[in-house]
C-alpha atoms as a PDB file:
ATOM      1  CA  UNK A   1       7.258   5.545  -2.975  1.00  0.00           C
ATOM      2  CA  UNK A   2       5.809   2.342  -1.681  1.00  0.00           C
ATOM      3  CA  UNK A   3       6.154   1.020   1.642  1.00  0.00           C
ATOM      4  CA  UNK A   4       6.248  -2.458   2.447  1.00  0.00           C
ATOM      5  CA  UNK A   5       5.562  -4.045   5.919  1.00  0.00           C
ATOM      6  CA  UNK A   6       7.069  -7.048   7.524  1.00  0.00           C
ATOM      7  CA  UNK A   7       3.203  -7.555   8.290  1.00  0.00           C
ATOM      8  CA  UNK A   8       2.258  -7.797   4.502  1.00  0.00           C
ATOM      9  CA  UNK A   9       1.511 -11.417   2.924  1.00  0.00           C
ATOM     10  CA  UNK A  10       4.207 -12.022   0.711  1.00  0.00           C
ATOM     11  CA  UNK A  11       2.168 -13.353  -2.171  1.00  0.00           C
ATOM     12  CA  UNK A  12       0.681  -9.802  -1.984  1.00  0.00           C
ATOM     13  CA  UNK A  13       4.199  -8.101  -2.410  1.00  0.00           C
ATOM     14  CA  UNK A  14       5.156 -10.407  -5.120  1.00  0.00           C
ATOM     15  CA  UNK A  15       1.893 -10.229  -6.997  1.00  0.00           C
ATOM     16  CA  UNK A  16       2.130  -5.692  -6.814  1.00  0.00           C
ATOM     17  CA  UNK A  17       6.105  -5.666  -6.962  1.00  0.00           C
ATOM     18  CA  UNK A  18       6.988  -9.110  -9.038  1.00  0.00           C
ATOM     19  CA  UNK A  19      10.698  -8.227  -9.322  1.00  0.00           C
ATOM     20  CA  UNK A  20      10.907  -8.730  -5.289  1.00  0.00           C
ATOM     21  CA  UNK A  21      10.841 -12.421  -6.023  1.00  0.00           C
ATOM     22  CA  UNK A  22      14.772 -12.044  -5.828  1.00  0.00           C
ATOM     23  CA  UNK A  23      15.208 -10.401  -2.934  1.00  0.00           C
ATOM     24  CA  UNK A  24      13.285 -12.936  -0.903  1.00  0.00           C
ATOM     25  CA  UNK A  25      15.563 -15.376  -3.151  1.00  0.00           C
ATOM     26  CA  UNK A  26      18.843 -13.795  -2.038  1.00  0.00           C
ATOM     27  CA  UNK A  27      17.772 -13.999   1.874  1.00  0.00           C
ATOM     28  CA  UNK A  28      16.637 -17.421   1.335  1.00  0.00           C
ATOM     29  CA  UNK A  29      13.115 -16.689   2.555  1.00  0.00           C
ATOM     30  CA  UNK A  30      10.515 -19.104   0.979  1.00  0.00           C
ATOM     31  CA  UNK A  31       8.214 -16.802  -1.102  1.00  0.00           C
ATOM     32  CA  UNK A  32       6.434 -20.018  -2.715  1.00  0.00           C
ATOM     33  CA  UNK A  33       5.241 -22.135   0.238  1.00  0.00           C
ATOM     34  CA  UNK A  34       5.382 -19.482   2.117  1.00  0.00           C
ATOM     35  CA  UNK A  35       3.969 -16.832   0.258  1.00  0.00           C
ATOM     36  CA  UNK A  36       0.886 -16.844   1.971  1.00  0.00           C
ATOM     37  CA  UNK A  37       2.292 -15.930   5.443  1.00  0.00           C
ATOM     38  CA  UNK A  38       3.561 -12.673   6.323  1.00  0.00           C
ATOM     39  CA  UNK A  39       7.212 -11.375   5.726  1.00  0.00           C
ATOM     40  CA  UNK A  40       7.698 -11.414   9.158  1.00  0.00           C
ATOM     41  CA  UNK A  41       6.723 -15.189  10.244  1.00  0.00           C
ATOM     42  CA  UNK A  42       8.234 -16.765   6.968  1.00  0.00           C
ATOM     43  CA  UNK A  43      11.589 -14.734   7.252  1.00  0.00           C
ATOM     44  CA  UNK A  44      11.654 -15.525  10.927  1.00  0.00           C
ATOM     45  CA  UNK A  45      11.030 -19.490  10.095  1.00  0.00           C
ATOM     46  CA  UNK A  46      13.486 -18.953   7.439  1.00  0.00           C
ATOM     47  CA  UNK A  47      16.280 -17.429   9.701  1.00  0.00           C
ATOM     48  CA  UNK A  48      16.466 -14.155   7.197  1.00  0.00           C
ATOM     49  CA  UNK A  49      16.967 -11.014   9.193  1.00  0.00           C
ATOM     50  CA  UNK A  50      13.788  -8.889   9.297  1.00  0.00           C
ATOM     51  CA  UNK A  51      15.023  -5.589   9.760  1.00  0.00           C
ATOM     52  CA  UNK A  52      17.550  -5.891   6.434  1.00  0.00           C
ATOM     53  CA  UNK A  53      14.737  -8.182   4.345  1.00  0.00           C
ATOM     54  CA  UNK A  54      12.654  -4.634   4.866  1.00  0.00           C
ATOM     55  CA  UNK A  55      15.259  -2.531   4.093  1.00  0.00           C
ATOM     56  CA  UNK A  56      16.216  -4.461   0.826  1.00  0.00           C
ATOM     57  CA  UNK A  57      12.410  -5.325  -0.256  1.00  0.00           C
ATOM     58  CA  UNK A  58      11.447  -1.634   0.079  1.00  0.00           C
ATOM     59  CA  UNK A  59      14.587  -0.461  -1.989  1.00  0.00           C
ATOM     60  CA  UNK A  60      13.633  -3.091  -4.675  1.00  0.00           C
ATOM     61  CA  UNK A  61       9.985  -1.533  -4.589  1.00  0.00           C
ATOM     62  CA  UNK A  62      10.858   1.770  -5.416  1.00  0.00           C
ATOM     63  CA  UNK A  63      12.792   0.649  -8.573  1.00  0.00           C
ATOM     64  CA  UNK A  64       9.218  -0.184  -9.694  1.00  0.00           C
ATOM     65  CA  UNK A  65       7.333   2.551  -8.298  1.00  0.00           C
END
């Protein structure tokens, strides 16, 4: 079961867990520009809410795990 940080780069995440691409999509945090910030900064630039983005991103990782 993987565990995914609001610390990680997101270009990391996408590269291990590709299908998280839609998540960021659907919280309308910028995984292409952005990718090589952390979830954290980029969702808070973005306006996403952390907390949930985690929540979802993690759930999307274990469909892949």
């Amino acid at each position: 079961m993987p565990t995914l940080t609001k610390e990680m780069i997101i270009n990391d995440v996408i590269r291990k867990y590709p299908n998280t691409v839609k998540v960021f999509s659907q919280f309308k945090v910028d995984s292409c520009c952005g990718g090589g910030e952390s979830i954290e900064t980029t969702a808070m630039v973005n306006g996403a809410d952390v907390p949930e983005l985690m929540k979802a991103l993690n759930a999307e990782a274990d469909k892949s795990a």
